[in-house]
N, C-alpha and C. Protein backbone atom coordinates (compact mmCIF):
# COMPACT_ATOMS: atom_id res chain seq x y z
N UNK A 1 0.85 -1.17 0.00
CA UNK A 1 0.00 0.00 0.00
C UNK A 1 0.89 1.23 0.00
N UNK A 2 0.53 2.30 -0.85
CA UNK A 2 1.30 3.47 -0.99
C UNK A 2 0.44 4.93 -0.47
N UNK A 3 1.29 5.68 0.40
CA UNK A 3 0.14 6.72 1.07
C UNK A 3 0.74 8.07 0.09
N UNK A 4 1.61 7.88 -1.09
CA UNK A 4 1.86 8.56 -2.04
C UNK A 4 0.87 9.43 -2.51
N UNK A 5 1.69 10.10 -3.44
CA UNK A 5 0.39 10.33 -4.66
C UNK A 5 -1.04 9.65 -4.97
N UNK A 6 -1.78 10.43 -5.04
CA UNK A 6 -3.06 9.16 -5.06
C UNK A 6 -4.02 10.02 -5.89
N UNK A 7 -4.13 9.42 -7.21
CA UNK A 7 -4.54 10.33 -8.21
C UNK A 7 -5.76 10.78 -8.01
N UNK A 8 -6.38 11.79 -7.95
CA UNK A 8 -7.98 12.03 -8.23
C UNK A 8 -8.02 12.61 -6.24
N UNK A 9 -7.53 12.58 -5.66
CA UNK A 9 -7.77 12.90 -4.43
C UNK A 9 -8.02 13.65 -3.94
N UNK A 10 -9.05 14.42 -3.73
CA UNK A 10 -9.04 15.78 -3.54
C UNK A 10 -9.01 16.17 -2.32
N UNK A 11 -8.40 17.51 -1.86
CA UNK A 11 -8.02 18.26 -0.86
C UNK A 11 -9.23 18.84 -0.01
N UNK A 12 -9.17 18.30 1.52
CA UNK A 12 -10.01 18.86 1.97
C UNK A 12 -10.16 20.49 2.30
N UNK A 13 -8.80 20.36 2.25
CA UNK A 13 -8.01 22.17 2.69
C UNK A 13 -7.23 22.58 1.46
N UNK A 14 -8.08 23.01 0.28
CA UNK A 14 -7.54 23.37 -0.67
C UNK A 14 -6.62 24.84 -0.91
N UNK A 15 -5.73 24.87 -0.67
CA UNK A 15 -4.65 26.07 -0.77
C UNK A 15 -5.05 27.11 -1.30
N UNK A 16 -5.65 27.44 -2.52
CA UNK A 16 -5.99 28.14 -3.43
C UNK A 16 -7.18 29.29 -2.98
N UNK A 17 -7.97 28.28 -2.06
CA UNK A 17 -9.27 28.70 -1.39
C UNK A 17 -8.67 29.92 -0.48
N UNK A 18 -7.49 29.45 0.09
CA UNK A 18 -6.89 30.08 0.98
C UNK A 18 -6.32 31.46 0.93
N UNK A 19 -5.96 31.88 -0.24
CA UNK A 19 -4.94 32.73 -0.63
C UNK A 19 -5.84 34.06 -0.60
N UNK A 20 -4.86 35.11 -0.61
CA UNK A 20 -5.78 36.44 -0.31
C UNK A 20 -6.41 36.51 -1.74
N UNK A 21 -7.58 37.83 -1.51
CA UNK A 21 -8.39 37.90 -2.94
C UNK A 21 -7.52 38.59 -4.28
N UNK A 22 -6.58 38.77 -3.87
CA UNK A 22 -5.69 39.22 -5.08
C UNK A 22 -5.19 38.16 -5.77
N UNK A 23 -5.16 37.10 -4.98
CA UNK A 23 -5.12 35.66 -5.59
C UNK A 23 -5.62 34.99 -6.31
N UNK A 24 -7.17 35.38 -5.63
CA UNK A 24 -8.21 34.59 -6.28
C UNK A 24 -8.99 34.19 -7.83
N UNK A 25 -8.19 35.32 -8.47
CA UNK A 25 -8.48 34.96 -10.05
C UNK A 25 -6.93 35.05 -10.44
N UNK A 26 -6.04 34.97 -10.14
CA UNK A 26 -4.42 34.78 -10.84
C UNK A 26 -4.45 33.11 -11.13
N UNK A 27 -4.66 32.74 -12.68
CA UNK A 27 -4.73 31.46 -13.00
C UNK A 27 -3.24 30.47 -12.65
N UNK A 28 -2.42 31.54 -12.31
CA UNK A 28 -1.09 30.74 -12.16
C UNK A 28 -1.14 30.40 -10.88
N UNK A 29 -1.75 31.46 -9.85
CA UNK A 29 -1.40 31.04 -8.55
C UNK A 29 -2.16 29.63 -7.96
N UNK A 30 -3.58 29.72 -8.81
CA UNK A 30 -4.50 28.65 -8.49
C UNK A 30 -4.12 27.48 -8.94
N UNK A 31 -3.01 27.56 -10.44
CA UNK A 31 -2.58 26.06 -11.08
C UNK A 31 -1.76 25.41 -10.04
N UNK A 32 -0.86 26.73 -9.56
CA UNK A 32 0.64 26.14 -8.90
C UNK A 32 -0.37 25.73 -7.26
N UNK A 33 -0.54 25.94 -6.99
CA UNK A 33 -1.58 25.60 -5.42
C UNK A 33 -2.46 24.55 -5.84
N UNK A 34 -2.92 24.16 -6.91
CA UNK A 34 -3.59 22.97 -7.27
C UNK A 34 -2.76 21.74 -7.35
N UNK A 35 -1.33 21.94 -7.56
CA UNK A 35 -0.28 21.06 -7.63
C UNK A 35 0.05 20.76 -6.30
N UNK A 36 0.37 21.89 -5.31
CA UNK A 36 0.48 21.59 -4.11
C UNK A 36 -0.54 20.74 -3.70
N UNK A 37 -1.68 21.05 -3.74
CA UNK A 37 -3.23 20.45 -3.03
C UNK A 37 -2.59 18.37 -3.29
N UNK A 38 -2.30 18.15 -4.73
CA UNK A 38 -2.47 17.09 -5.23
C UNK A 38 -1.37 16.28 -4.27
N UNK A 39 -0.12 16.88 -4.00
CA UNK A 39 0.52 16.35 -3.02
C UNK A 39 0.58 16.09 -1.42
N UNK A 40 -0.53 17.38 -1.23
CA UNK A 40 -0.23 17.22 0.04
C UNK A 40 -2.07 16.65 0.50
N UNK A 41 -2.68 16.41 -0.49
CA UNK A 41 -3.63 15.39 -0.21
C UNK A 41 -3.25 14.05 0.38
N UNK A 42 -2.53 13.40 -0.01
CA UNK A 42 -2.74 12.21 0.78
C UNK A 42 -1.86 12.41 2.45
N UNK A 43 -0.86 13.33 2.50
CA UNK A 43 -0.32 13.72 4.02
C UNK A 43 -2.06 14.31 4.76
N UNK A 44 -2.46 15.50 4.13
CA UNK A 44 -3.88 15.44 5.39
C UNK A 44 -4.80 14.49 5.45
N UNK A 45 -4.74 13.79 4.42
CA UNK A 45 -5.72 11.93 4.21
C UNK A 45 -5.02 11.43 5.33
N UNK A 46 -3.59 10.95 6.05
CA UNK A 46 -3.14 10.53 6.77
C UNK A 46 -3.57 10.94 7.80
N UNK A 47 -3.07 12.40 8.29
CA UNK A 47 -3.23 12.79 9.31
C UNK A 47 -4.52 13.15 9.91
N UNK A 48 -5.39 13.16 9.43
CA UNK A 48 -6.92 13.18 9.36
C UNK A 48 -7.71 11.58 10.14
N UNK A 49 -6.85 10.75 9.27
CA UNK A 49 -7.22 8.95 9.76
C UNK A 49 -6.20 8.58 10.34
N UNK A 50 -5.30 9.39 11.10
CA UNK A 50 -4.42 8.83 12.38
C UNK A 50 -4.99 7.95 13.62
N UNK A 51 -6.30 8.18 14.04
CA UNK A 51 -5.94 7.05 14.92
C UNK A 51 -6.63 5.67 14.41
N UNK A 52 -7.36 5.43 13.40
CA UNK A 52 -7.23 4.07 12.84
C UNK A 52 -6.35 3.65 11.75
N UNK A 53 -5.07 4.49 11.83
CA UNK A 53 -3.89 3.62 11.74
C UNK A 53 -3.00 3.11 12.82
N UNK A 54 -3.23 3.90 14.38
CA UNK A 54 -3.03 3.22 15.44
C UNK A 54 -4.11 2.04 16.04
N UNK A 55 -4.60 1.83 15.32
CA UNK A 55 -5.57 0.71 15.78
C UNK A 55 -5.80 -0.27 14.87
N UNK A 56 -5.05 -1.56 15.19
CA UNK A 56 -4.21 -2.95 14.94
C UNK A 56 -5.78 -3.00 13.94
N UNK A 57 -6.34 -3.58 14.68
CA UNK A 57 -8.03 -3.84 13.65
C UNK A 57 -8.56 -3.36 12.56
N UNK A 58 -7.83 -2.10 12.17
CA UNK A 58 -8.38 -1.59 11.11
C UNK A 58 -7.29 -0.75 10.48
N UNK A 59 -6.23 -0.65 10.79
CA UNK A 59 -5.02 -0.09 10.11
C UNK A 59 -4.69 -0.68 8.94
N UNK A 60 -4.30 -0.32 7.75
CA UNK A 60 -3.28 -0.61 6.95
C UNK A 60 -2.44 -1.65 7.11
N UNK A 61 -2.27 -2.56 6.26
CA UNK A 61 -1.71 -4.00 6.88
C UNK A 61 0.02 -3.76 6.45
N UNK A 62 0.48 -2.72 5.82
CA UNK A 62 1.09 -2.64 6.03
C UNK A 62 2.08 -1.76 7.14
N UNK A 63 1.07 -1.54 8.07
CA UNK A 63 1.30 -0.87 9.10
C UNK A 63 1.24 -1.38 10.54
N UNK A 64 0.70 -2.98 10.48
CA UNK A 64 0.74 -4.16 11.23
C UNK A 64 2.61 -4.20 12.11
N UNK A 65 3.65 -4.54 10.94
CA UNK A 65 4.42 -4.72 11.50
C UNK A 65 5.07 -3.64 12.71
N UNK A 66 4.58 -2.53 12.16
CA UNK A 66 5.09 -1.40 12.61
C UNK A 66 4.37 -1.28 13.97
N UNK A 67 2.79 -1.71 14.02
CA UNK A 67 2.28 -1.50 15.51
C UNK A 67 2.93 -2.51 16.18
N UNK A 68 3.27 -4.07 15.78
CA UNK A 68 3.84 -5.19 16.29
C UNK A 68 5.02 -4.31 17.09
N UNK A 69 5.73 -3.75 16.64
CA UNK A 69 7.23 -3.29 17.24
C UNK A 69 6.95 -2.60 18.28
N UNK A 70 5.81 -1.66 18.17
CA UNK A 70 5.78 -0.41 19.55
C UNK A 70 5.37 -1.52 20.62
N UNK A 71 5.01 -2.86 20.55
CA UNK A 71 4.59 -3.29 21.76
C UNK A 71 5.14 -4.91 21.73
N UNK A 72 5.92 -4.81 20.71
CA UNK A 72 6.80 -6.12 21.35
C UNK A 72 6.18 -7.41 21.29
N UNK A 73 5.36 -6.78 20.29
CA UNK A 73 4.25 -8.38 19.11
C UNK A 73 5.15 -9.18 18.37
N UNK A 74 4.64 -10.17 18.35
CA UNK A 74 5.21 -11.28 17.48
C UNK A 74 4.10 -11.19 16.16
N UNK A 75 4.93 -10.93 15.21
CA UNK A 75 4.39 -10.46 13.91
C UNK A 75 5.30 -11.32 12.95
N UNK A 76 4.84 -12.10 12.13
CA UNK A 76 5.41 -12.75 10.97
C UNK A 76 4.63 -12.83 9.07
N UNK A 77 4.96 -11.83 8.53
CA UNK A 77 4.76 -11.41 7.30
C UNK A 77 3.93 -12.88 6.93
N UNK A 78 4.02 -13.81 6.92
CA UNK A 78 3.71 -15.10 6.13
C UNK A 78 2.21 -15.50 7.20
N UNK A 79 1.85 -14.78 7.66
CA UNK A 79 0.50 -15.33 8.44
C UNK A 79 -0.16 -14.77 7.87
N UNK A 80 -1.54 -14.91 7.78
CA UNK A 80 -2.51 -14.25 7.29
C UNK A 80 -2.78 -12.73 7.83
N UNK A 81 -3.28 -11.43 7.24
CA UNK A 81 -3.57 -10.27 8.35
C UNK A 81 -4.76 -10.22 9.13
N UNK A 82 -5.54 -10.82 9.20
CA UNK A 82 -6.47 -11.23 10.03
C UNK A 82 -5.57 -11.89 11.60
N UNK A 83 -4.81 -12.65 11.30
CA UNK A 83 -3.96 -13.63 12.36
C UNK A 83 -2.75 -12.41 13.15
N UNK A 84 -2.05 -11.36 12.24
CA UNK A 84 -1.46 -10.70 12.07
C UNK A 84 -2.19 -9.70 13.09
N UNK A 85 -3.41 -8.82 12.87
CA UNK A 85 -3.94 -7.99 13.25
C UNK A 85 -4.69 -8.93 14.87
N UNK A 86 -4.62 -10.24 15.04
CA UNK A 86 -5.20 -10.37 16.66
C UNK A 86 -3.72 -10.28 17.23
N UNK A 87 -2.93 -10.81 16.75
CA UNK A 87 -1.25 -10.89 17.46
C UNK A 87 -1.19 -9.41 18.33
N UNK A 88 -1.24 -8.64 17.27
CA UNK A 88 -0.77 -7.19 18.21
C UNK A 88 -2.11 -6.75 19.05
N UNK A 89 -3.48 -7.24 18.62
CA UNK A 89 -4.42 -6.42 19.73
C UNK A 89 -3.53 -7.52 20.61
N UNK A 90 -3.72 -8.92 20.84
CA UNK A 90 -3.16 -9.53 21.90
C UNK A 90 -2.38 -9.55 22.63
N UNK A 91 -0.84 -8.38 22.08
CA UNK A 91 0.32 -8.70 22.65
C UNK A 91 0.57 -8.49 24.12
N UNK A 92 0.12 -7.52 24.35
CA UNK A 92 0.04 -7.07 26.40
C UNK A 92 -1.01 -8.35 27.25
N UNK A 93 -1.74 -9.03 26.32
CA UNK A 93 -2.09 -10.45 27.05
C UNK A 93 -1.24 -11.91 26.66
N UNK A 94 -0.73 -11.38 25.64
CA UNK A 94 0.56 -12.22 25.35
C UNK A 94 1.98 -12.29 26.41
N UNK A 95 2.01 -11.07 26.29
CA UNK A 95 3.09 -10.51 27.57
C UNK A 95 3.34 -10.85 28.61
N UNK A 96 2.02 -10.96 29.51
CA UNK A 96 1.42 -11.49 30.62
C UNK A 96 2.36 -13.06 31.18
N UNK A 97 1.68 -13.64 30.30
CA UNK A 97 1.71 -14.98 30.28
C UNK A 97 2.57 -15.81 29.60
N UNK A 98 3.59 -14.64 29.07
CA UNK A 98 5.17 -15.32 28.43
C UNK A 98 5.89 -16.33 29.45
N UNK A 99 6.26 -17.33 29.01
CA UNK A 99 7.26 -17.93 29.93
C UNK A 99 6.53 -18.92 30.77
N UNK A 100 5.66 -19.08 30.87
CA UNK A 100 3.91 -19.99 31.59
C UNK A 100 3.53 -20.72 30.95
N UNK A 101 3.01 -21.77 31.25
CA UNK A 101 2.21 -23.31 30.67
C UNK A 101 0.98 -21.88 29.89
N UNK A 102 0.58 -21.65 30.46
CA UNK A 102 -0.49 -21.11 30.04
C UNK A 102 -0.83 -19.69 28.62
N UNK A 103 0.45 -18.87 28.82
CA UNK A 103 1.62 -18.45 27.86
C UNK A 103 1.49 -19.46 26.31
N UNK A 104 2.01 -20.15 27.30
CA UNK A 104 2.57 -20.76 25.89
C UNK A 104 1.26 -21.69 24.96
N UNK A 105 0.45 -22.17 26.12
CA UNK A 105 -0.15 -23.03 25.35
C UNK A 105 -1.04 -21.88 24.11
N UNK A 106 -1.30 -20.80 24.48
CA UNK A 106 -1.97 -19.46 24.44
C UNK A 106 -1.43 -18.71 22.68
N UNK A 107 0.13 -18.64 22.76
CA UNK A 107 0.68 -18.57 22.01
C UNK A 107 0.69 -19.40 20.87
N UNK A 108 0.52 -20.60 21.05
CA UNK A 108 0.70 -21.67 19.90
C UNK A 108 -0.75 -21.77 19.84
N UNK A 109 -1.77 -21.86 20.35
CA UNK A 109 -3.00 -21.43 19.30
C UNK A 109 -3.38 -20.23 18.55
N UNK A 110 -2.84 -19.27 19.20
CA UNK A 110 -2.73 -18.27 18.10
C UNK A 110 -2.09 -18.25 17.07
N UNK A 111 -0.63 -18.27 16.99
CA UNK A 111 -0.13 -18.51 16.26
C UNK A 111 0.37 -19.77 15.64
N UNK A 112 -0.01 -20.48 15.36
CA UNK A 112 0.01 -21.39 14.76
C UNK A 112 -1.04 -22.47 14.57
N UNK A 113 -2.42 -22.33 15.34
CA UNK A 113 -3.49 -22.97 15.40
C UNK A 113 -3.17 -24.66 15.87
N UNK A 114 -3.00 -24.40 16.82
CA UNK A 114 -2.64 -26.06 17.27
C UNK A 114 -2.85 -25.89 18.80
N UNK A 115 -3.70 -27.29 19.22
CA UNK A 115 -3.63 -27.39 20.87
C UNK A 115 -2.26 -27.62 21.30
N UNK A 116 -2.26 -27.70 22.24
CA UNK A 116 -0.87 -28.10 23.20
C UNK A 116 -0.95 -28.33 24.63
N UNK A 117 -0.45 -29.49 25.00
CA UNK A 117 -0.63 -29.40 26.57
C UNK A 117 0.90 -29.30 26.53
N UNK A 118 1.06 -29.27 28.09
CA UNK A 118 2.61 -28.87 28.56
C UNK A 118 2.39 -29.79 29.88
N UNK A 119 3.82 -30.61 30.26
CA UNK A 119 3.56 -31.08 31.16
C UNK A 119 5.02 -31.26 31.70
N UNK A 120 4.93 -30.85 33.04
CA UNK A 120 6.55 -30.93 33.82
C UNK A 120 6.90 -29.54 34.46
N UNK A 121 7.63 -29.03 34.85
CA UNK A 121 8.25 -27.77 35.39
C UNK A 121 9.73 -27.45 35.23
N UNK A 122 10.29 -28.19 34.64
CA UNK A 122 11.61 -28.02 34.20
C UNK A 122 12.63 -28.57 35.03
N UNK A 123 12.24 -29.06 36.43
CA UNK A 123 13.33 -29.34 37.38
C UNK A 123 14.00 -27.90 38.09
N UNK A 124 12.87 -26.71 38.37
CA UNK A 124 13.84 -25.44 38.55
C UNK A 124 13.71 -25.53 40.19
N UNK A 125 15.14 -25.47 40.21
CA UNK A 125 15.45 -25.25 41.79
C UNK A 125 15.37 -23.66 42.45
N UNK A 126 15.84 -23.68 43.50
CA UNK A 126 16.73 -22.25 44.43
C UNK A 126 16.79 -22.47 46.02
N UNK A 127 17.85 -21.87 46.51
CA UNK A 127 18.35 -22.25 47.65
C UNK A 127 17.93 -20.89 48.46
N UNK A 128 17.96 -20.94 49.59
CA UNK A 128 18.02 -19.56 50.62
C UNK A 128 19.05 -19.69 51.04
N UNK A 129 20.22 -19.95 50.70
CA UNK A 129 21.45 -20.60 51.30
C UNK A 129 22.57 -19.49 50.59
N UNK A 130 23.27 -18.76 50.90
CA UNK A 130 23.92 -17.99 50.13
C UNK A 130 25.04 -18.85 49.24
N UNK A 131 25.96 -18.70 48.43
CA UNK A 131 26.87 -19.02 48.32
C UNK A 131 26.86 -21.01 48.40
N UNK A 132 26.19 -21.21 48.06
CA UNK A 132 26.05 -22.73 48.27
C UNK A 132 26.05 -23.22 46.80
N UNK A 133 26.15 -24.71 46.81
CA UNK A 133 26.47 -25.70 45.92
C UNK A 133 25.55 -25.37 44.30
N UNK A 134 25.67 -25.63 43.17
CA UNK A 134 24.67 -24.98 42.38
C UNK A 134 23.65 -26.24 42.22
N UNK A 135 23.00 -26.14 42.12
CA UNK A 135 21.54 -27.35 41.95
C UNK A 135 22.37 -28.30 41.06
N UNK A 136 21.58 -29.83 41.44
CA UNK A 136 22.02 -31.21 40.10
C UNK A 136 21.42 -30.34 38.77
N UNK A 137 21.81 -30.95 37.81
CA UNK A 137 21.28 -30.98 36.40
C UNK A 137 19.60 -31.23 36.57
N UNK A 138 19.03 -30.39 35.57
CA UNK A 138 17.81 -30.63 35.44
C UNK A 138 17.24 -32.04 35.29
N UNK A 139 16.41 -32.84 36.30
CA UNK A 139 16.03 -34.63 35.75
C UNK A 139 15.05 -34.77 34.41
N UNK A 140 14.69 -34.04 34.36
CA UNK A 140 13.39 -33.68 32.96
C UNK A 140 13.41 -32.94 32.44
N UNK A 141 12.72 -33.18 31.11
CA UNK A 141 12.60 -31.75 30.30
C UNK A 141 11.03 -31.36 30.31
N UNK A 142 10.69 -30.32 30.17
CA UNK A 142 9.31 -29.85 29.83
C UNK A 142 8.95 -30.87 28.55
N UNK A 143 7.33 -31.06 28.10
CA UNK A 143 7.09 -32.04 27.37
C UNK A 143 6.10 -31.06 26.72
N UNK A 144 6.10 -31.04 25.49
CA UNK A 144 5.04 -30.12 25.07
C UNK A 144 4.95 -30.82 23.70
N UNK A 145 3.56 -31.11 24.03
CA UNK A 145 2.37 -32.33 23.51
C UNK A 145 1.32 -31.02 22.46
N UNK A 146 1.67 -31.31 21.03
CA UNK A 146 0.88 -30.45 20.28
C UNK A 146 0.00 -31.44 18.85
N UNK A 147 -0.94 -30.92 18.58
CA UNK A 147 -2.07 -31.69 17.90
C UNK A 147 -2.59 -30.17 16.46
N UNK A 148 -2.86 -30.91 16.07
CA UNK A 148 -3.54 -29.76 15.03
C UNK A 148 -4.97 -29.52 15.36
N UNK A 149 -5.44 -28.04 15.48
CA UNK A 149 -7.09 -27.73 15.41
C UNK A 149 -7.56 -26.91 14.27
N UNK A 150 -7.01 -25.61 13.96
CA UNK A 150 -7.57 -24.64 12.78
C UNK A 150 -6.91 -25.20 11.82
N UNK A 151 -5.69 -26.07 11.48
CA UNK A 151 -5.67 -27.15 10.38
C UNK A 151 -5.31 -28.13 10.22
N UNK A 152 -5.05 -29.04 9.26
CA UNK A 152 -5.07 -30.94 8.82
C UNK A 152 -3.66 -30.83 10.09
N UNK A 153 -2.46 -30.38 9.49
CA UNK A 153 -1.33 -31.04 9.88
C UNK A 153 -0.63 -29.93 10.80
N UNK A 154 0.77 -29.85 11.62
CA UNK A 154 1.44 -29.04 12.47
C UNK A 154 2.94 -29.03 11.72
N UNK A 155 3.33 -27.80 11.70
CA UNK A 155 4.35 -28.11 10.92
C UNK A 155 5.39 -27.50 12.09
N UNK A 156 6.36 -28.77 12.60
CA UNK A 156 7.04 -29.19 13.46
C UNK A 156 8.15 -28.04 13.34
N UNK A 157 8.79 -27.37 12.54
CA UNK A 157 9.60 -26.46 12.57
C UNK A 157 9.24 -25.25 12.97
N UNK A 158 7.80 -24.73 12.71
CA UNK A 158 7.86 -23.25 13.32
C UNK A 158 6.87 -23.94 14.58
N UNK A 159 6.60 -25.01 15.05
CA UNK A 159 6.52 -25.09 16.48
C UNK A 159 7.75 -25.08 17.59
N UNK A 160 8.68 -25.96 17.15
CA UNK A 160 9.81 -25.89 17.69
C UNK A 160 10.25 -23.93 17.64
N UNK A 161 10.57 -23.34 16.40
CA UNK A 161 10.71 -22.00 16.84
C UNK A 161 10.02 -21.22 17.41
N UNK A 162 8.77 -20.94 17.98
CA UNK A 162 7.73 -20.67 18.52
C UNK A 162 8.28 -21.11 20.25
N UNK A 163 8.22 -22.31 20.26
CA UNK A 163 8.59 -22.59 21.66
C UNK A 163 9.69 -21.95 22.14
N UNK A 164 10.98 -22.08 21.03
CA UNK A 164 12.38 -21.63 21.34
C UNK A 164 11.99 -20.29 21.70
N UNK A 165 11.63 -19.55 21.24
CA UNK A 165 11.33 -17.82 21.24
C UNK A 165 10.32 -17.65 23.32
N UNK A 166 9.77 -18.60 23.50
CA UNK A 166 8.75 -18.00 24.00
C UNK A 166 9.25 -18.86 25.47
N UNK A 167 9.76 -19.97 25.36
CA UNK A 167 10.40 -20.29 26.82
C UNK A 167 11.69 -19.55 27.47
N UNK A 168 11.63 -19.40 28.79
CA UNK A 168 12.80 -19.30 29.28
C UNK A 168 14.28 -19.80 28.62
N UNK A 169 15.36 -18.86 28.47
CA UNK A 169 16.19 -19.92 28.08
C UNK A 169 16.73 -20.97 28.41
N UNK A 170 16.59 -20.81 29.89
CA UNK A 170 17.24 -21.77 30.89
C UNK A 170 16.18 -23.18 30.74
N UNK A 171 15.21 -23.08 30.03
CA UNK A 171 14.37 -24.31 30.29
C UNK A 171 15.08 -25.62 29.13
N UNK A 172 14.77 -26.70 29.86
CA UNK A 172 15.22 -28.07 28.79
C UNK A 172 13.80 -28.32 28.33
N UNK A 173 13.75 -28.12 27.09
CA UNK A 173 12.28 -28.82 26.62
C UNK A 173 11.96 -30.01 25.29
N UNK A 174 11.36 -30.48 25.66
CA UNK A 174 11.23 -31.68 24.50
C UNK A 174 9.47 -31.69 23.70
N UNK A 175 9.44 -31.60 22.19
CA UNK A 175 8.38 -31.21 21.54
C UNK A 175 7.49 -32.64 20.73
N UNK A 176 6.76 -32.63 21.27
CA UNK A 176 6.14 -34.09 20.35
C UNK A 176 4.43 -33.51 19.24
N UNK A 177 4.73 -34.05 18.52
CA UNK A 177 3.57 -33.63 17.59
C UNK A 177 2.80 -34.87 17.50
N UNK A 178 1.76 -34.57 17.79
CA UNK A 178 0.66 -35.62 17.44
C UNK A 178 -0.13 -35.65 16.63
N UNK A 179 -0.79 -36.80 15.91
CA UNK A 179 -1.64 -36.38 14.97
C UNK A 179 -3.20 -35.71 15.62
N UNK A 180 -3.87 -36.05 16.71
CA UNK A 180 -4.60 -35.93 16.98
C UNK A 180 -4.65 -35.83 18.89
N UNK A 181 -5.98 -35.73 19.15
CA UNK A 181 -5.81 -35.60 20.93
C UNK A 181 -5.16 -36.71 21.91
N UNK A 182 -4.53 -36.20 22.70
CA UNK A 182 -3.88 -37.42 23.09
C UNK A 182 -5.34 -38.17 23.39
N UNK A 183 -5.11 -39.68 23.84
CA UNK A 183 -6.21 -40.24 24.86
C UNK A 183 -6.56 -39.88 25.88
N UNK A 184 -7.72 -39.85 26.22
CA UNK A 184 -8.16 -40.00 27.82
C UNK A 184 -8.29 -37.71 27.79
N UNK A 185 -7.46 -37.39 26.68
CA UNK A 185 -7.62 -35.90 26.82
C UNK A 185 -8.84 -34.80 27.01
N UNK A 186 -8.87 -34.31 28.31
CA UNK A 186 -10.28 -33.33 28.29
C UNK A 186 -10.48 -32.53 27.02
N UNK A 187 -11.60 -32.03 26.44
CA UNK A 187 -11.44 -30.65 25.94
C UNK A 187 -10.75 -30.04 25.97
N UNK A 188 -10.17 -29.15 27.04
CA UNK A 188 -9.31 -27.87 27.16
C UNK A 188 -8.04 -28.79 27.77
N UNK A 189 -6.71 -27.93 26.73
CA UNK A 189 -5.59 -28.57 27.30
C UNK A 189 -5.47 -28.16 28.86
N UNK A 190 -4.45 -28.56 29.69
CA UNK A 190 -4.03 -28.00 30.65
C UNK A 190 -3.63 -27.09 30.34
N UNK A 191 -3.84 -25.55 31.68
CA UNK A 191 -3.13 -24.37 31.26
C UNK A 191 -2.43 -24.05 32.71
């Protein structure tokens, strides 16, 4: 989308209108101010519809990535803008819940349309002990159990990056894709 030139556009604040009455019949002054008008139509078109280009829902999709950044959205060109435009209303409830079973499971249905349960805690220790021994090695890894819902199949690479991005780094995690719900599985994954 181009907020350029935009042929045929006419000026709500036409320059020409403006000019003193000695102006008002000088055919040159009205041509050359009609040229201005044509350019600076689409800048007051902008600034006129400023705040539904701050508002993810109805902005310019190419203006998606750009709200993604002021708030630290996960925005990826290759999603649909429908998917694109809930990411950033979502991101401050995204935020929330970064780094959480609940986070995450949260995250991967949005973005990527797939259930997920999560199961384990990582093995995370801490001592009240100053200066003491550092914890054993983690005994487990997090298990994160994903299934397809908004489509046929899960495509195992941008789940794995999805997870990588959105866990702790310190966490050990292990990713299994399933074709379908596990057994014995409620409705709603664990969150």
């Amino acid at each position: 989308m181009s907020r350029a030139a935009v042929p045929g556009l006419p000026s709500r604040y036409p320059i020409g209108a403006q000019l003193p009455a000695l102006y008002a019949d000088d055919d040159f002054a009205q041509r050359f101010t009609a040229g201005l008008d044509t350019v600076l139509a689409p800048v007051f078109a902008t600034l006129d519809n400023l705040p539904a280009y701050l508002d993810p829902r109805v902005a310019p999709s190419d203006f998606l990535a750009w709200l993604a950044s002021w708030v630290g959205g996960i925005d990826d060109p290759r999603w649909p803008v429908e998917l694109r435009r809930e990411a950033v209303v979502r991101a401050m409830e995204l935020h929330r819940g970064r780094g959480t079973r609940h986070g995450l499971v949260d995250a991967l249905r949005l973005v990527l349309g797939v259930r997920a349960d999560v199961s384990g805690d990582g093995s995370v220790v801490w001592s009240r002990t100053a200066d003491s021994a550092p914890p054993p090695a983690p005994a487990e890894a997090v298990l994160i159990r994903v299934w397809p819902e908004r489509t046929a199949t899960v495509d195992a690479d941008r789940v794995h990056e999805l997870v990588r991005a959105l866990c702790p780094v310190h966490t050990v995690y292990r990713v299994e894709v399933l074709p379908g719900p596990p057994a014995g599985e409620e409705r709603q994954p664990h969150a």
